[in-house]
ModelCIF file with pLDDT and N, C-alpha, C, O atoms, coordinates in Angstrom:
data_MODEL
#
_entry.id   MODEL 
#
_entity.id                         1 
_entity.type                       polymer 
_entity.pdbx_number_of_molecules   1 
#
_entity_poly.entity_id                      1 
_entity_poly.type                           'polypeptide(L)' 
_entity_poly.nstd_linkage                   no 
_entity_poly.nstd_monomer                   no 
_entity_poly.pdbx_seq_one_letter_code       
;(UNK)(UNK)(UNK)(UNK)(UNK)(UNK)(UNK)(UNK)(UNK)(UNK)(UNK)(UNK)(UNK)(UNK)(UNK)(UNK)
(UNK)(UNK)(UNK)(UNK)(UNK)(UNK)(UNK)(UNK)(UNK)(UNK)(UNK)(UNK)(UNK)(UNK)(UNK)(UNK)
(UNK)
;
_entity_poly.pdbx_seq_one_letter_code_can   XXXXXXXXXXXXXXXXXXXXXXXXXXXXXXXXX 
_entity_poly.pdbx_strand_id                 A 
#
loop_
_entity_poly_seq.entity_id 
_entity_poly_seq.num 
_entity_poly_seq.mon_id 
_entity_poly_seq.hetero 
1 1  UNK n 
1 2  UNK n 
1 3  UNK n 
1 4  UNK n 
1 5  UNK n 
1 6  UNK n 
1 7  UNK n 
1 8  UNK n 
1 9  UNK n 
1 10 UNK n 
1 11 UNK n 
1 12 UNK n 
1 13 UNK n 
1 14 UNK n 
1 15 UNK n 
1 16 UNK n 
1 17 UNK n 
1 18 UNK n 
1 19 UNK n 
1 20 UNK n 
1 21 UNK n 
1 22 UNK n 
1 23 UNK n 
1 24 UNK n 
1 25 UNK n 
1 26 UNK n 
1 27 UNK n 
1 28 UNK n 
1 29 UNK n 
1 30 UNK n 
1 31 UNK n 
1 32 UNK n 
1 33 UNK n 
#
_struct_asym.id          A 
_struct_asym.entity_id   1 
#
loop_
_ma_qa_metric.id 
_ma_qa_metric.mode 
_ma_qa_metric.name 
_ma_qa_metric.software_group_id 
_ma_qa_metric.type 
1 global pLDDT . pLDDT 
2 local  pLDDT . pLDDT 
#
_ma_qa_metric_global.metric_id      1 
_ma_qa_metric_global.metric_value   85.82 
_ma_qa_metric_global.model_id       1 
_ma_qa_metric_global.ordinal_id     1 
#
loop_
_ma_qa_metric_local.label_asym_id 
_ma_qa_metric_local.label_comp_id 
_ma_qa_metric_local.label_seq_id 
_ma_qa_metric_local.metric_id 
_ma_qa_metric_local.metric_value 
_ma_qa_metric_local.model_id 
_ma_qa_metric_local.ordinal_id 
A UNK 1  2 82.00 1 1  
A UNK 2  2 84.00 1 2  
A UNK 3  2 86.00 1 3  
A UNK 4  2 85.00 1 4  
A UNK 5  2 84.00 1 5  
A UNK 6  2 87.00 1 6  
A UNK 7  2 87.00 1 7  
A UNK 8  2 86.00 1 8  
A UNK 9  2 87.00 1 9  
A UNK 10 2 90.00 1 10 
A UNK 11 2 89.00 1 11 
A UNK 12 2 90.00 1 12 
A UNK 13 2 91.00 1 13 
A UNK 14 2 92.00 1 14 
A UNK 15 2 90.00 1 15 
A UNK 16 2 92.00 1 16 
A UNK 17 2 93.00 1 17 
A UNK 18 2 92.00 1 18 
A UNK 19 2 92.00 1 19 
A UNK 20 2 94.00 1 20 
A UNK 21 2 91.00 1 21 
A UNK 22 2 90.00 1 22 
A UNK 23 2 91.00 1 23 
A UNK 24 2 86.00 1 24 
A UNK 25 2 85.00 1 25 
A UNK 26 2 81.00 1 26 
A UNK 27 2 82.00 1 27 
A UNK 28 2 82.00 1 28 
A UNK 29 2 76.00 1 29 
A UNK 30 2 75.00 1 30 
A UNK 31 2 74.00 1 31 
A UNK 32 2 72.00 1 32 
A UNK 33 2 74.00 1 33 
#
loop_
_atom_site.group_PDB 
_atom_site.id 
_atom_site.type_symbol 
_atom_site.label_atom_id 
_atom_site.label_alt_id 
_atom_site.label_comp_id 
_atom_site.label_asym_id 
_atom_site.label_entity_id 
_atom_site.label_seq_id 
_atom_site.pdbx_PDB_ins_code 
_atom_site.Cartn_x 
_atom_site.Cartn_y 
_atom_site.Cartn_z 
_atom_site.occupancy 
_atom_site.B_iso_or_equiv 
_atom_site.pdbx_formal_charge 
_atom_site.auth_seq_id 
_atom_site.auth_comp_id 
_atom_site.auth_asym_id 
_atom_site.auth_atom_id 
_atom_site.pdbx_PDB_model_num 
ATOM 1   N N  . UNK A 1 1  ? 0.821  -1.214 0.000   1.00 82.00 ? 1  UNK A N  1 
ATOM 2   C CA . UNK A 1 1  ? 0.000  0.000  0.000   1.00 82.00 ? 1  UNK A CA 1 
ATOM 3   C C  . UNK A 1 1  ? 0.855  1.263  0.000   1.00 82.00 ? 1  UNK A C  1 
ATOM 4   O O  . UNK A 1 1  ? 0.444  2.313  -0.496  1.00 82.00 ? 1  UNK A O  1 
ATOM 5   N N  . UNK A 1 2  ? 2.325  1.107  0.697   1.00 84.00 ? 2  UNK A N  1 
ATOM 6   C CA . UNK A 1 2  ? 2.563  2.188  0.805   1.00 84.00 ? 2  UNK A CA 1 
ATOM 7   C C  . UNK A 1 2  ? 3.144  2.713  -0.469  1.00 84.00 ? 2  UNK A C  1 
ATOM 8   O O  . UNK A 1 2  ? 3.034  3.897  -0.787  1.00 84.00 ? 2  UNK A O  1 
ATOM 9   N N  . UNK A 1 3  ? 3.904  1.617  -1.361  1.00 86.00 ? 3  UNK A N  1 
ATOM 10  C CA . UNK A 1 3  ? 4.639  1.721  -2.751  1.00 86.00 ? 3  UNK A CA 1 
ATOM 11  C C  . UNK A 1 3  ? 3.427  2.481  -3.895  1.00 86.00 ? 3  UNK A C  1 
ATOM 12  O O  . UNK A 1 3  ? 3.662  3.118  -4.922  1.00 86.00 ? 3  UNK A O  1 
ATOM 13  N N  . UNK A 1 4  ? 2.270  2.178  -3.350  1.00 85.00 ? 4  UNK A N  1 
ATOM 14  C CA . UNK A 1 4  ? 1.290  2.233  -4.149  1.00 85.00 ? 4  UNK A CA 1 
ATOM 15  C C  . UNK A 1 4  ? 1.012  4.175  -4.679  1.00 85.00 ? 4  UNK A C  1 
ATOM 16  O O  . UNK A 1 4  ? 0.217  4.626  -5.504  1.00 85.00 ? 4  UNK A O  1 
ATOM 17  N N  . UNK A 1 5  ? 1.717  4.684  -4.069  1.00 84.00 ? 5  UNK A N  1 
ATOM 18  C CA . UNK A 1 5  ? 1.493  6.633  -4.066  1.00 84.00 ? 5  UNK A CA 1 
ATOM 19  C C  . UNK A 1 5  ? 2.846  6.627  -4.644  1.00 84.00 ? 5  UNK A C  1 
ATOM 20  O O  . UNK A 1 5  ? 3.043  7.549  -5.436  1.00 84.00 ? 5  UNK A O  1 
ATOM 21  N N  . UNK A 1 6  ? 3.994  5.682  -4.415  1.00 87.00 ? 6  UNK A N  1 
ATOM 22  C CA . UNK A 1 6  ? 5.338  6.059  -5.022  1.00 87.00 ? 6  UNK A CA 1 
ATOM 23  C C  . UNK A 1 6  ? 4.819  5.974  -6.989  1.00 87.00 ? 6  UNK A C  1 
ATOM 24  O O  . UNK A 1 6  ? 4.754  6.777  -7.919  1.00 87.00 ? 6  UNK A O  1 
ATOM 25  N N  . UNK A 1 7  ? 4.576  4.609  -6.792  1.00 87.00 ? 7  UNK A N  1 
ATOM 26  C CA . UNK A 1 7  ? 4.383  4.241  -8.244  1.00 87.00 ? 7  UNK A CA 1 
ATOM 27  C C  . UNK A 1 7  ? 2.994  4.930  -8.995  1.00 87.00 ? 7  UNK A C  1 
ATOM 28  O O  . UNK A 1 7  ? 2.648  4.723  -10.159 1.00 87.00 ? 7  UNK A O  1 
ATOM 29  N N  . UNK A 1 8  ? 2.436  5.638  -8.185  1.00 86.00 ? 8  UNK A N  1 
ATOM 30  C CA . UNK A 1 8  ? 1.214  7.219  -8.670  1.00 86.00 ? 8  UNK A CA 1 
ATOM 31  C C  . UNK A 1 8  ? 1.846  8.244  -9.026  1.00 86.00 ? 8  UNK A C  1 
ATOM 32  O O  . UNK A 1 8  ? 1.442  8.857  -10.014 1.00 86.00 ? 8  UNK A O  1 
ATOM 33  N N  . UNK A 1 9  ? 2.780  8.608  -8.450  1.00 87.00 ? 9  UNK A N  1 
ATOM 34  C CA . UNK A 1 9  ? 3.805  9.238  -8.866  1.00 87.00 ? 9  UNK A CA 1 
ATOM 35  C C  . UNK A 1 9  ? 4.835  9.379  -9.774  1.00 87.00 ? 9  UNK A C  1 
ATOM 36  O O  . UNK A 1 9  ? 5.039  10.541 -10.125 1.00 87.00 ? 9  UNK A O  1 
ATOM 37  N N  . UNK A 1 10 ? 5.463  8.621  -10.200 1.00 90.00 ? 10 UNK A N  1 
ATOM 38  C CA . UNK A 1 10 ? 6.516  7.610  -11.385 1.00 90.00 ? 10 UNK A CA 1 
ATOM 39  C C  . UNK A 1 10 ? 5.453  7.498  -12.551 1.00 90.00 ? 10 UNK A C  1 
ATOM 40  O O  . UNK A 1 10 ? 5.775  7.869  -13.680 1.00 90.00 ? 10 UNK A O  1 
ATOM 41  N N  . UNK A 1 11 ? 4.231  7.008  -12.307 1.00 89.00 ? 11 UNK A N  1 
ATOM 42  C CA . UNK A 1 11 ? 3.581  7.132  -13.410 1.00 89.00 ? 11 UNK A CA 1 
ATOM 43  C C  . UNK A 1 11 ? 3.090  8.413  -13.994 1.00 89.00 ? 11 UNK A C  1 
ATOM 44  O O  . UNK A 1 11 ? 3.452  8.608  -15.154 1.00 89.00 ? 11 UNK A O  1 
ATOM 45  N N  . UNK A 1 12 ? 2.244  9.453  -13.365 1.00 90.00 ? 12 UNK A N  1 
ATOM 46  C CA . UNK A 1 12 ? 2.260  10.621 -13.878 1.00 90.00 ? 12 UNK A CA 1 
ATOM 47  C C  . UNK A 1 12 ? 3.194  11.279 -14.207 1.00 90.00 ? 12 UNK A C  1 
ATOM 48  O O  . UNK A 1 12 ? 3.000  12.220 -14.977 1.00 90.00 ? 12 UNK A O  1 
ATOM 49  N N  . UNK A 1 13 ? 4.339  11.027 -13.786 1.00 91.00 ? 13 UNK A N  1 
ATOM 50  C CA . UNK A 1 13 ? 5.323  11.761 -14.606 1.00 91.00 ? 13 UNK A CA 1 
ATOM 51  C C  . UNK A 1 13 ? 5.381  11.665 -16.161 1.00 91.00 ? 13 UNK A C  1 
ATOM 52  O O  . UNK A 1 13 ? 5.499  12.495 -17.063 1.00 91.00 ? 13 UNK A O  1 
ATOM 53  N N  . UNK A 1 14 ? 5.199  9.782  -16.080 1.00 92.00 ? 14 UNK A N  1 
ATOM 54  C CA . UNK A 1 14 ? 5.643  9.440  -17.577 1.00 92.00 ? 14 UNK A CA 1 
ATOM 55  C C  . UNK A 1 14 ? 4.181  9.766  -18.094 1.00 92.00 ? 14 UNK A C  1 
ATOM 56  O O  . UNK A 1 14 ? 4.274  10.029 -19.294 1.00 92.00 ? 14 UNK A O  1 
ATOM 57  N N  . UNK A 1 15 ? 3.198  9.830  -17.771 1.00 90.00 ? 15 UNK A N  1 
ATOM 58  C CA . UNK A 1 15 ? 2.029  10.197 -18.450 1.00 90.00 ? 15 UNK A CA 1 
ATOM 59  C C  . UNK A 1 15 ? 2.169  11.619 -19.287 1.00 90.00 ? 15 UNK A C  1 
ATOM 60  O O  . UNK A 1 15 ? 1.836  11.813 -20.456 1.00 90.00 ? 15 UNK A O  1 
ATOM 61  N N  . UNK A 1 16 ? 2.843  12.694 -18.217 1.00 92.00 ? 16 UNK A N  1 
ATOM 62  C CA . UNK A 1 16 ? 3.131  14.065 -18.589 1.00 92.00 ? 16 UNK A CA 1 
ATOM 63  C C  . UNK A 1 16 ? 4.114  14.102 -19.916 1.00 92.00 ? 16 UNK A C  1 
ATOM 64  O O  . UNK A 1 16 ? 3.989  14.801 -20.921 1.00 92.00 ? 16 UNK A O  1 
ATOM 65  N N  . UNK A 1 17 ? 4.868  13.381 -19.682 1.00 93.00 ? 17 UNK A N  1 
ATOM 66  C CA . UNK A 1 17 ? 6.140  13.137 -20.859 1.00 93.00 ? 17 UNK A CA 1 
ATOM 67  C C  . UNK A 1 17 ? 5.202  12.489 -22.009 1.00 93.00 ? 17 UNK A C  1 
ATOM 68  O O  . UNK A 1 17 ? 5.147  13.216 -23.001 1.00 93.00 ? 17 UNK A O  1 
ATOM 69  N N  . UNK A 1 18 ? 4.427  11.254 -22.112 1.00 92.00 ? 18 UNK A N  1 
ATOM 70  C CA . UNK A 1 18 ? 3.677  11.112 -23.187 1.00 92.00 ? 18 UNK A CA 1 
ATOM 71  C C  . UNK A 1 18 ? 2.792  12.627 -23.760 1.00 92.00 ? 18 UNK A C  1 
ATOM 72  O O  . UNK A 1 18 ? 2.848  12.975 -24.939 1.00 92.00 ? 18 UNK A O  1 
ATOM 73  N N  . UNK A 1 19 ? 2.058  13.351 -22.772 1.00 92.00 ? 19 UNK A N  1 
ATOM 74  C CA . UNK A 1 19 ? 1.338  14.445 -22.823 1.00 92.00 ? 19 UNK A CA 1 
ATOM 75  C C  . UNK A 1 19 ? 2.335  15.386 -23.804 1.00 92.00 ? 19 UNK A C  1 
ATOM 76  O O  . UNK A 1 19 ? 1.903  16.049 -24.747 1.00 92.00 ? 19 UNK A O  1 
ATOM 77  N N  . UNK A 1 20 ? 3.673  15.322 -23.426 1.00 94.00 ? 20 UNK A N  1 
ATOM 78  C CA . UNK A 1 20 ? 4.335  16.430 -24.735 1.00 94.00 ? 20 UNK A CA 1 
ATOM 79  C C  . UNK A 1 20 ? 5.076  16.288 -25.526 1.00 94.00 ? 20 UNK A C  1 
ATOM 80  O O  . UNK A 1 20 ? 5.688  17.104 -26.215 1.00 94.00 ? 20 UNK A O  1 
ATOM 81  N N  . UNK A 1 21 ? 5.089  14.589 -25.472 1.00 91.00 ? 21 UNK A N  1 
ATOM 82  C CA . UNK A 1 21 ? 5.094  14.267 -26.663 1.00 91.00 ? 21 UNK A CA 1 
ATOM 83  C C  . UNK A 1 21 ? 4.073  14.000 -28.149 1.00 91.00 ? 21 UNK A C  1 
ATOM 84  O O  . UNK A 1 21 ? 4.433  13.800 -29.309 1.00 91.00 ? 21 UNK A O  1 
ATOM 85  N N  . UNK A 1 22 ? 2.721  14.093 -27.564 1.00 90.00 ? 22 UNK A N  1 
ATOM 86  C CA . UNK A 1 22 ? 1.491  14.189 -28.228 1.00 90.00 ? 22 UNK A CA 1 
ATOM 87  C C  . UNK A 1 22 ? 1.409  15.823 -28.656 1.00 90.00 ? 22 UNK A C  1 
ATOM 88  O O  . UNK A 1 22 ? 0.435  16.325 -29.218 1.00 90.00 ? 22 UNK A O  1 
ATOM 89  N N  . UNK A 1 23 ? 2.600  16.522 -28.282 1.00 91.00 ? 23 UNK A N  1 
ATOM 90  C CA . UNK A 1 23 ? 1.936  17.847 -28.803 1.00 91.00 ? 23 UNK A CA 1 
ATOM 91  C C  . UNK A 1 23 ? 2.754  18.107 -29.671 1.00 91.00 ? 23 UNK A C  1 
ATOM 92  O O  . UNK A 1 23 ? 2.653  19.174 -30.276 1.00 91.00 ? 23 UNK A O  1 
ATOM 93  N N  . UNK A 1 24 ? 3.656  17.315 -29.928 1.00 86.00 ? 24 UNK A N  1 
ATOM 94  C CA . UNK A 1 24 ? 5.001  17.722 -30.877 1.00 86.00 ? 24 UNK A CA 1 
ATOM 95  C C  . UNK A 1 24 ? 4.173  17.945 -32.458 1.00 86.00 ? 24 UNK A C  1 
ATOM 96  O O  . UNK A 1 24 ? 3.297  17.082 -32.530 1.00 86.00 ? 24 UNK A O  1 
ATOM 97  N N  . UNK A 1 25 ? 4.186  18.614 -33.415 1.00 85.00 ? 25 UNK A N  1 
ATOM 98  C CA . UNK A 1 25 ? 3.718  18.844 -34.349 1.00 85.00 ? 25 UNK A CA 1 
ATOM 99  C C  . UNK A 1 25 ? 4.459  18.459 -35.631 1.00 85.00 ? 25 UNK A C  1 
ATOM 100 O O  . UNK A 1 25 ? 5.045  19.429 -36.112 1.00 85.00 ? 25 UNK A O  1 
ATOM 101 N N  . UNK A 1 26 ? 4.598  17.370 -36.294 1.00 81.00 ? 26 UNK A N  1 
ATOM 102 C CA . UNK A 1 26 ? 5.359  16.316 -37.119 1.00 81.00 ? 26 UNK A CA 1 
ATOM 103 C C  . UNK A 1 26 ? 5.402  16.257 -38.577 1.00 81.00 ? 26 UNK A C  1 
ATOM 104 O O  . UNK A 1 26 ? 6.119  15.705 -39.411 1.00 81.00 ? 26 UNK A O  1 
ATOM 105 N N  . UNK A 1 27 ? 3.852  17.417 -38.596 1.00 82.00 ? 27 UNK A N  1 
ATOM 106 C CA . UNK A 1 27 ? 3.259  17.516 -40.274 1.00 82.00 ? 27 UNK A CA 1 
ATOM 107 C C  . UNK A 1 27 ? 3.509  16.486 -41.080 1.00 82.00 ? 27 UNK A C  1 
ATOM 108 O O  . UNK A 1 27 ? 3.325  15.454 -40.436 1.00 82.00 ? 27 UNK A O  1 
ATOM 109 N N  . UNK A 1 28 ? 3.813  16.276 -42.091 1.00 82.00 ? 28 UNK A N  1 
ATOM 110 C CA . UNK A 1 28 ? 3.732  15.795 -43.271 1.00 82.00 ? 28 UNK A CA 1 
ATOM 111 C C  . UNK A 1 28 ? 4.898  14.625 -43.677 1.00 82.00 ? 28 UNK A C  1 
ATOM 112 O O  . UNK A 1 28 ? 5.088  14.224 -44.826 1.00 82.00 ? 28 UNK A O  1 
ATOM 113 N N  . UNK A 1 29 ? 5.537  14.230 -42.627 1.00 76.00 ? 29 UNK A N  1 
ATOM 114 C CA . UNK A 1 29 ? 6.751  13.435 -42.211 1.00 76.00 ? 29 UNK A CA 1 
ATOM 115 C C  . UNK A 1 29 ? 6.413  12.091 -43.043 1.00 76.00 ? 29 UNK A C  1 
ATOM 116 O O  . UNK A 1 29 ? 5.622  11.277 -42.567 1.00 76.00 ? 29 UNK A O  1 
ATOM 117 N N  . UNK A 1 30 ? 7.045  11.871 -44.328 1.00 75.00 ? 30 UNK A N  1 
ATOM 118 C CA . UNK A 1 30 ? 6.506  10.293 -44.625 1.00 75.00 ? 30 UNK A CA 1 
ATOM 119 C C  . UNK A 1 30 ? 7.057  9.318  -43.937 1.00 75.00 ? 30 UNK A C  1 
ATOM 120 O O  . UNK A 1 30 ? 7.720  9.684  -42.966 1.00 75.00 ? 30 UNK A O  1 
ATOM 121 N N  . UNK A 1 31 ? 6.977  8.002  -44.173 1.00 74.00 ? 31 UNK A N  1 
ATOM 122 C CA . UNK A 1 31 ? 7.430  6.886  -43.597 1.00 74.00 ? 31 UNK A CA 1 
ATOM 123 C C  . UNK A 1 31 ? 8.699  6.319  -43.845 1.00 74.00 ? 31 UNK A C  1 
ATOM 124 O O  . UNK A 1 31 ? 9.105  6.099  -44.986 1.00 74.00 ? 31 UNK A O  1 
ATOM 125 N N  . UNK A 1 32 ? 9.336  6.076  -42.827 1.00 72.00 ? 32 UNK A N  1 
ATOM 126 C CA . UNK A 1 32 ? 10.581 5.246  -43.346 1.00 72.00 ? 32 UNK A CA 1 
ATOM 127 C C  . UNK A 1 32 ? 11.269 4.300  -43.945 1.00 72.00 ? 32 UNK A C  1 
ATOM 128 O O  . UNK A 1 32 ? 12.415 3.937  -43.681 1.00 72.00 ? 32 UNK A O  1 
ATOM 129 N N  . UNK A 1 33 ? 10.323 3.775  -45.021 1.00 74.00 ? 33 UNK A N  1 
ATOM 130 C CA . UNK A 1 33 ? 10.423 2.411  -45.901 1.00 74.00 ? 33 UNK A CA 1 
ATOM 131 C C  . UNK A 1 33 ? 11.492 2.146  -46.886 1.00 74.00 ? 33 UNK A C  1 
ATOM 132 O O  . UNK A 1 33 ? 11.503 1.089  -47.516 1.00 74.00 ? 33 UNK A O  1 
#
């Protein structure tokens, strides 16, 4: 229980880091084939 607020923590971080990575703006970038 007590690990349980550590790892609430550790995770919103990486949630925030996904969060700006969703804002990065990439336009028209084709694929790497």
């Amino acid at each position: 229980t007590d690990r349980t607020e550590v790892i609430a923590a550790a995770l919103e971080g990486m949630m925030q880091n996904f969060d700006l990575l969703d804002q990065v703006e990439i336009g028209e970038t084709p694929p790497t084939n």
